[in-house]
Every structure is written in C-alpha cells, then in structure tokens.
Protein backbone atom coordinates (compact mmCIF):
# COMPACT_ATOMS: atom_id res chain seq x y z
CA UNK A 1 -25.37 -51.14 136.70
CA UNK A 2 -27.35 -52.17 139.81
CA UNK A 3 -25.71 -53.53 142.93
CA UNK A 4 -22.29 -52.28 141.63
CA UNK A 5 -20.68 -51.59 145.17
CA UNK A 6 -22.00 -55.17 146.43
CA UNK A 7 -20.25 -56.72 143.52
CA UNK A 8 -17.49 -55.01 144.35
CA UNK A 9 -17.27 -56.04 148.10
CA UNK A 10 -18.41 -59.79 147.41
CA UNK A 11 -15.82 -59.95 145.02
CA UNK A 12 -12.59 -58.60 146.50
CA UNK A 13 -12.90 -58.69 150.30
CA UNK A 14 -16.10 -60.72 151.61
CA UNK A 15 -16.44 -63.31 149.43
CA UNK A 16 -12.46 -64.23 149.44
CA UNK A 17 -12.74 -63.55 154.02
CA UNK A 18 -15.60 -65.85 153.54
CA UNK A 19 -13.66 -68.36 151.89
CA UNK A 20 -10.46 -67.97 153.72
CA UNK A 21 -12.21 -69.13 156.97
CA UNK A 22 -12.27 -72.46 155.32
CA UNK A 23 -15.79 -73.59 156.26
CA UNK A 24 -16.53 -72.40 159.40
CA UNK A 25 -19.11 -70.33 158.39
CA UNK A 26 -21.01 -72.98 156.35
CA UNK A 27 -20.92 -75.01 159.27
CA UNK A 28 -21.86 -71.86 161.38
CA UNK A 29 -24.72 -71.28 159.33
CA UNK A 30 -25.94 -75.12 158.92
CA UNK A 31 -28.65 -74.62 161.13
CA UNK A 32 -30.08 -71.54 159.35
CA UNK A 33 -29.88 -73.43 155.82
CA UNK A 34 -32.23 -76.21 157.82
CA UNK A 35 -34.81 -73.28 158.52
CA UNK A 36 -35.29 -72.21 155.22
CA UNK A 37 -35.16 -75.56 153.64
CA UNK A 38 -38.04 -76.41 156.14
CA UNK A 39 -39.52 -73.34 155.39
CA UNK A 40 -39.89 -74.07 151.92
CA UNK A 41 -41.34 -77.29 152.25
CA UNK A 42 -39.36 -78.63 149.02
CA UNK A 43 -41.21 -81.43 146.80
CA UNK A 44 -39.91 -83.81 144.37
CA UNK A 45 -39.13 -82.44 140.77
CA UNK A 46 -39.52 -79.07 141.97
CA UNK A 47 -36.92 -75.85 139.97
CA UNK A 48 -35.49 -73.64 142.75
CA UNK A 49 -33.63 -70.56 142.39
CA UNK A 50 -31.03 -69.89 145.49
CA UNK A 51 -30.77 -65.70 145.67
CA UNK A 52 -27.46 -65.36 146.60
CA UNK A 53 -26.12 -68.62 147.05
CA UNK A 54 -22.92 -68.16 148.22
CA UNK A 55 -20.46 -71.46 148.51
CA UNK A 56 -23.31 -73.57 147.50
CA UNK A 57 -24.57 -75.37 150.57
CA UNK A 58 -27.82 -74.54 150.78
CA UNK A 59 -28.26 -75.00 146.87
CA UNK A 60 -27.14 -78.58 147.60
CA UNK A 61 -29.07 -79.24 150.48
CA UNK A 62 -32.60 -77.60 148.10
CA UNK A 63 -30.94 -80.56 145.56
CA UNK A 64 -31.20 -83.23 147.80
CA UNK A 65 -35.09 -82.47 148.75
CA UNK A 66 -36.47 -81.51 144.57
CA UNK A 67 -34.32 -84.53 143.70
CA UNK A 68 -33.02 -85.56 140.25
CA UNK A 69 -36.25 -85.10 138.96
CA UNK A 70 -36.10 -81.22 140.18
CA UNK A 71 -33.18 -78.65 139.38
CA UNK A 72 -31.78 -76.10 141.55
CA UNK A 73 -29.94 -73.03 140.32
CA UNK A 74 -27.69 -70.91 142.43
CA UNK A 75 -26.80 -67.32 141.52
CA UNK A 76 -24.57 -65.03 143.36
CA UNK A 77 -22.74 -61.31 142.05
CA UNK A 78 -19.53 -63.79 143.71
CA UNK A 79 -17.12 -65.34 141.27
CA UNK A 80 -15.25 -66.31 144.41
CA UNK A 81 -17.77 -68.13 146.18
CA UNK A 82 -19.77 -69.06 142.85
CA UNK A 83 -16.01 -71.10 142.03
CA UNK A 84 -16.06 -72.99 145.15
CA UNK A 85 -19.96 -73.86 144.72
CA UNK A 86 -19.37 -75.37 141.69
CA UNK A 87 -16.24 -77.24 143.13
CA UNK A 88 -18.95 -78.59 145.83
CA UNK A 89 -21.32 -79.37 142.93
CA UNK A 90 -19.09 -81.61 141.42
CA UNK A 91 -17.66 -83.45 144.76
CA UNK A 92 -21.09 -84.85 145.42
CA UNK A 93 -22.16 -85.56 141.47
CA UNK A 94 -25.41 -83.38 141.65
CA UNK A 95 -26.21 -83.06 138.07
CA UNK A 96 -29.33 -81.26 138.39
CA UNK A 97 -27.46 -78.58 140.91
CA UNK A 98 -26.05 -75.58 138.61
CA UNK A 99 -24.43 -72.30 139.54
CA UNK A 100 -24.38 -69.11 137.49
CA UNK A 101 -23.02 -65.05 137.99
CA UNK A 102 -26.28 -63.41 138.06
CA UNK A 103 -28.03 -60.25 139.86
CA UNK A 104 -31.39 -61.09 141.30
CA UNK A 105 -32.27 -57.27 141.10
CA UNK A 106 -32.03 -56.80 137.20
CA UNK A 107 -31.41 -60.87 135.51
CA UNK A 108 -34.06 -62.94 134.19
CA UNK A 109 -33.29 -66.66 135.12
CA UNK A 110 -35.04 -69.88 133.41
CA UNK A 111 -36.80 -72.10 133.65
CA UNK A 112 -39.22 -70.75 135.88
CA UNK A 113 -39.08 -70.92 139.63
CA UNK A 114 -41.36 -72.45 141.67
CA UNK A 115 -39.45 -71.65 144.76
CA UNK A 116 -37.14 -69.26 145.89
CA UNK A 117 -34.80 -69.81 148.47
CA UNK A 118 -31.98 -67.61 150.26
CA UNK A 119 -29.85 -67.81 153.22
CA UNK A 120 -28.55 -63.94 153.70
CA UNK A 121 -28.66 -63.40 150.80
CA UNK A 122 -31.71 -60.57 150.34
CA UNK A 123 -30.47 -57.94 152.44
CA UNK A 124 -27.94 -56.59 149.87
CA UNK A 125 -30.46 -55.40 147.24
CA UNK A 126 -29.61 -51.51 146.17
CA UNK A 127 -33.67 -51.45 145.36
CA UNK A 128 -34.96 -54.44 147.13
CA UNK A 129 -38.59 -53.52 145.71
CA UNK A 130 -37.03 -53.71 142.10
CA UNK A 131 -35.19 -57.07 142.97
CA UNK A 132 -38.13 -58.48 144.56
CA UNK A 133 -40.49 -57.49 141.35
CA UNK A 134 -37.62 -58.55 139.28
CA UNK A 135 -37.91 -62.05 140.64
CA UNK A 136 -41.44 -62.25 140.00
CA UNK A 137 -40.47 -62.37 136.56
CA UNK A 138 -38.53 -65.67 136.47
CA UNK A 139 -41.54 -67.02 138.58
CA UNK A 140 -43.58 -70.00 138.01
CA UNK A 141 -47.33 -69.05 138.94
CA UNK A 142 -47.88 -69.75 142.22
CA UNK A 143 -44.35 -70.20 143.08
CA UNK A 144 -43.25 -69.24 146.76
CA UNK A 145 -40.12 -68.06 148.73
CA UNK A 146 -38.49 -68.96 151.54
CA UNK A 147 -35.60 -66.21 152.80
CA UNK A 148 -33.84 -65.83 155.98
CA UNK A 149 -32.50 -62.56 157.06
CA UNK A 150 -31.10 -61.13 160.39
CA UNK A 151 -32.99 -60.08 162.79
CA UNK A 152 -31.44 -56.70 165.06
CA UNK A 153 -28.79 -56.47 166.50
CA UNK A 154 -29.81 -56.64 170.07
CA UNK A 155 -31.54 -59.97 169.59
CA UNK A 156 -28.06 -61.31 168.16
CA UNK A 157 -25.13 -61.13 170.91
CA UNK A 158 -22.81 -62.98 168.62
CA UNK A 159 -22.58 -60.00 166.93
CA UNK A 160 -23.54 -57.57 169.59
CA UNK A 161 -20.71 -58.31 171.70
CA UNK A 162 -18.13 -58.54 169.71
CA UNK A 163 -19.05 -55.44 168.30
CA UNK A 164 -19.41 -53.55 171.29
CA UNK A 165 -15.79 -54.96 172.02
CA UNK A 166 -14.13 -53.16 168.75
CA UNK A 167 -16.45 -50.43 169.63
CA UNK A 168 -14.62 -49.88 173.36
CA UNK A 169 -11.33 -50.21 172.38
CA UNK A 170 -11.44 -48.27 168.55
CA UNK A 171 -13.92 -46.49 168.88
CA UNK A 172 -17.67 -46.02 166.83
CA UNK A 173 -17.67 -46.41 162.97
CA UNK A 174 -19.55 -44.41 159.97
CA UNK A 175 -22.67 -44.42 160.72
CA UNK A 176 -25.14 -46.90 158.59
CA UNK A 177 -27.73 -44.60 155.86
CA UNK A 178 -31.43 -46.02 157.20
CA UNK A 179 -32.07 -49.58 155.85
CA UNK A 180 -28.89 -49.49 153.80
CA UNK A 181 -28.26 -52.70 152.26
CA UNK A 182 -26.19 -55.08 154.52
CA UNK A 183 -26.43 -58.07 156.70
CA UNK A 184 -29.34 -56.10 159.04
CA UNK A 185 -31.56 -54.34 155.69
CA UNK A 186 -33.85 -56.28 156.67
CA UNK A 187 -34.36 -56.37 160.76
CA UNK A 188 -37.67 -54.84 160.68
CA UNK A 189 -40.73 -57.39 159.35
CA UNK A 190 -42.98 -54.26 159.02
CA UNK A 191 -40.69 -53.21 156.18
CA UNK A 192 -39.87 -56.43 154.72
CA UNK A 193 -43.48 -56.64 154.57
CA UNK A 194 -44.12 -53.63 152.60
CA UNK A 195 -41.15 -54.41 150.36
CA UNK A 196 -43.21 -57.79 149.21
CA UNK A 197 -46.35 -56.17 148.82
CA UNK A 198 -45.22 -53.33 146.67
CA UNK A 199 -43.48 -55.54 144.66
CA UNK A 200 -46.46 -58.20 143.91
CA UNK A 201 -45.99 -60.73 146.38
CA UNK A 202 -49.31 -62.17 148.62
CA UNK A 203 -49.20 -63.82 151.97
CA UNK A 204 -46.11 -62.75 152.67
CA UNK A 205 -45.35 -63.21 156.35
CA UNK A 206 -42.19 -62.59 158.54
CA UNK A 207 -42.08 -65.35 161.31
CA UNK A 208 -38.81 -64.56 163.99
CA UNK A 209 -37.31 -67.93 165.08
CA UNK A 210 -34.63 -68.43 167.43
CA UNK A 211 -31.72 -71.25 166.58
CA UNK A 212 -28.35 -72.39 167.40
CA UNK A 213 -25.32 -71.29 165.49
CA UNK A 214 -22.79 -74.24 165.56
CA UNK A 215 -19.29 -72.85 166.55
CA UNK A 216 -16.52 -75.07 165.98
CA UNK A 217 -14.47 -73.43 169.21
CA UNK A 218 -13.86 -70.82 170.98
CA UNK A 219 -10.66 -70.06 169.25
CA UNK A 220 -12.54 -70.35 165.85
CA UNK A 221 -15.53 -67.75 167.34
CA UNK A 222 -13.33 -65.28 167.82
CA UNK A 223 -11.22 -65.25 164.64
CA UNK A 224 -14.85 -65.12 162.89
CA UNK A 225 -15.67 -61.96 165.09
CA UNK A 226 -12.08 -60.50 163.94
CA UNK A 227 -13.27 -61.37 159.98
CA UNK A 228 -16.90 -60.83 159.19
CA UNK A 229 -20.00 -58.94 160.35
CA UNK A 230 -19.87 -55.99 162.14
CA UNK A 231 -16.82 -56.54 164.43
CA UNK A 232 -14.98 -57.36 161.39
CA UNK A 233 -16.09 -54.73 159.35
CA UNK A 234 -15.64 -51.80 162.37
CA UNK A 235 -12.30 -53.28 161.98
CA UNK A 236 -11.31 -52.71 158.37
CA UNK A 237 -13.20 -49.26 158.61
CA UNK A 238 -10.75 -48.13 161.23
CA UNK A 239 -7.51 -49.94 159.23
CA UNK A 240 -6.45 -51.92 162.58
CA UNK A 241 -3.01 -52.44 162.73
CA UNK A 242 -2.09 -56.38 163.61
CA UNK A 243 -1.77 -55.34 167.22
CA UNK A 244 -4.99 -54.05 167.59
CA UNK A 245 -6.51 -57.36 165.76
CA UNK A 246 -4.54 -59.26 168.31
CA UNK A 247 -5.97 -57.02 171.19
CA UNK A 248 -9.56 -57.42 169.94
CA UNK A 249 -8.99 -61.09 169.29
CA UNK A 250 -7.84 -61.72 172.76
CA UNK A 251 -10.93 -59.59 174.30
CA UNK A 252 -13.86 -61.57 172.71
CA UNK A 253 -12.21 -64.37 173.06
CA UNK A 254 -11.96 -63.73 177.07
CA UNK A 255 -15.84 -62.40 176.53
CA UNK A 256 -16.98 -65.73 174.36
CA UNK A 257 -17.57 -68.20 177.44
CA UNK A 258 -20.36 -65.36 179.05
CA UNK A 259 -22.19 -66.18 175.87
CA UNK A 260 -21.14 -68.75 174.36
CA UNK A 261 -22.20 -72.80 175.13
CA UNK A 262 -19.40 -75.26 175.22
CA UNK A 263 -20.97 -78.38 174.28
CA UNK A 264 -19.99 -81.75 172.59
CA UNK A 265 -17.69 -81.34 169.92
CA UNK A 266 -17.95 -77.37 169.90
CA UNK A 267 -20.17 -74.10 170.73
CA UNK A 268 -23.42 -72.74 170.55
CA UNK A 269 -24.26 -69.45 169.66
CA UNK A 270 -28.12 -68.17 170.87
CA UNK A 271 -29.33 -66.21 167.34
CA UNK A 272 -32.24 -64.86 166.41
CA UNK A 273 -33.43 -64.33 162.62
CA UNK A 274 -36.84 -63.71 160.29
CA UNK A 275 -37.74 -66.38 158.04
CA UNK A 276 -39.57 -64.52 155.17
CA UNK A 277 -42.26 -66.18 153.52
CA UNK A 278 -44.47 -65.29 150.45
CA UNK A 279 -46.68 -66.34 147.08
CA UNK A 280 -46.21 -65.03 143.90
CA UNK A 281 -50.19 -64.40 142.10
C-alpha cells in the first residue's frame, strides 16, 4: 500500500492536532487558499479535484468559483479532516461540493478533472512522480493544476524561529532522508520541475510568491508553534514533558512580536511559498 505511514500520521496525530486547534489554521492558511484559487483561474461549470483537501476550505472556496454548474471533489488519506469537510459541506448547502477517502498516488477519480488544485497537500507523496502520473489519469485533456507548497525554511521565519527555539532548549532532531515527504518535499522548483516533467506534465512552472499568514494572536501563534510544523514535531520527537511545552510556549511567545505584525483584529506572519503550475497533453 502506498503512502501507508502518511495515512497513518494524518489519521492519528496530524489530522486530529489539526482539528483540535479549532480553525486557526484554516484561517491561518486563508490567504494561501486565495493564491491557488487565483492561480487556477476557475471558470463556470468547471470539475476540480482538491489533492489533499484537508477540512474542506479550499474545496469550498474552488465551489464557489466552477459554480453549481461545476463540481468539486475533495480527497484526502484523512477520515478526520475528510469528517469535518463534509460537516462544512453541508453548513453552506454546496451540492455540487463532495468529499471522498482517496490516495492521489495510486486512485483513479471521475469524472475527469479539468483542474487540479491543492493547498499542502503534494508534498506528502511516497513517489511523487507516480502520484503526479497517477493524476494524469483522472485528467480531462488539457486540464491544469494549481498547487502550493512551502518554500525553505529560511524564507519562512514562522517556522524558522520557532524551530530554532525547540532546537536551543531540546536540542536537534532525526535528521530528515533528502526530499523526504513532508511539509518542505517540495522547497526546491528545480525538482518540482523535474517531478512534472517525468511524469507527463508541460508548462509546468514554479512561481515563489510572498503572502501574509493571518494569525489570530499572539497567544494563538504560539500554541500553533507548540502543535504543528517543525517546532511541533521536534517536540513530539523528543516526548516533551508538559514543562518543557510550557517553557517553549513561553519562549516563542516572548520571540513572536520580533516577527510577528500586530495589526487590526490580529497578526501577520511574512511567508514565503511556490505556487506550482502545469498542463496535462
């Protein structure tokens, strides 16, 4: 089975972390769904396919631009965050929005696509050149995709930091194999490039675009930094007790206003990521 250890982590400790942050990422993360949905230049009566759609959002927002006349189906390896999608499906009465367990690498999803869209969802491929030819297969001809991915590290210091705050105080975790799937796969466009082309994409282009991460507070930033990406993560790896959470809570939080914009009704977080673009023949 492909993608077995992702399954495993989207299913018992992301995707439930994820959720248990009760919508601060999706509102984090707003501003990214508005790139790719810009950079996929949606039309009326249009089928999309989210790849890895997560808690829905961006699925909904693709189902507001195709319309009624268009359909938009999500798929995530996440019964956690496929349940609250379809929870969000039904609040706003999107008929032609649907949501469905399925892995992008291996599944073959109708009706055809005509675009595919993804919000971090990409990076977690265990053969990204497979997934990406697998797609192909559920595409309409012609059809394009629109993906965001992170870009480094270093061009993301609402990760960086925190990060490097864990990393004083507990220390350096397991190092990462080369281009192992995770949230930063896919930081280099040279290899995202070469991904597309050997699996039968054209044009495919990887533009870098600097946004705005929406931070609810300051408070809210940190516990984020104490829960997902890498902070969080170097956290679990090194089993912190709740004193050392506390400790590493209290840090970025102190660290959060060096980097951090206070501004009307919450923060702003400088972040950089790589909208991927492409055809299929």
């Amino acid at each position: 089975m492909a993608n077995e250890t992702q399954k495993t982590y989207w299913n018992e400790i992301a995707g439930p972390k994820w959720l248990g942050l009760g919508g601060a990422m999706e509102a984090r993360l707003a501003p990214v769904s508005d790139a790719v949905i810009a950079a996929a230049a949606l039309q009326p009566g249009e089928h999309v396919l989210d790849v890895g759609c997560g808690a829905g959002f961006t699925s909904l927002d693709a189902a507001q631009k195709v319309g009624p006349s268009g359909h938009v189906l999500g798929v995530d390896i996440s019964h956690p965050m496929l349940e609250a999608a379809r929870e969000l499906a039904a609040r706003e009465h999107a008929g032609h929005l649907e949501f469905a367990f399925g892995d992008a690498q291996t599944d073959y999803f109708t009706p055809p696509a005509n675009v595919f869209i993804s919000r971090f969802g990409v990076m977690f491929f265990e053969n990204p050149v497979a997934a990406f030819a697998n797609l192909r297969r559920s595409a309409a001809p012609g059809a394009r995709l629109a993906f965001a991915a992170w870009a480094p590290l270093a061009d993301n210091v609402h990760w960086a930091k925190p990060l490097a705050i864990v990393q004083a105080q507990l220390g350096p975790g397991t190092e990462r194999a080369h281009r192992a799937a995770g949230p930063l796969a896919f930081d280099d466009p040279d290899y995202v490039l070469a991904i597309l082309q050997e699996s039968g994409w054209s044009h495919g282009e990887v533009t870098v675009q600097n946004l705005f991460l929406r931070g609810v507070s300051l408070d809210e930033e940190a516990r984020i930094a104490c829960t997902m990406g890498p902070s969080g993560a170097l956290l679990d790896e090194k089993h912190a007790s709740l004193t050392q959470r506390e400790t590493a809570y209290n840090t970025i939080r102190a660290a959060l206003p060096n980097y951090a914009q206070i501004v009307p009704g919450g923060v702003r977080l400088a972040a950089t990521i790589h909208l991927i673009t492409a055809t299929a023949p």
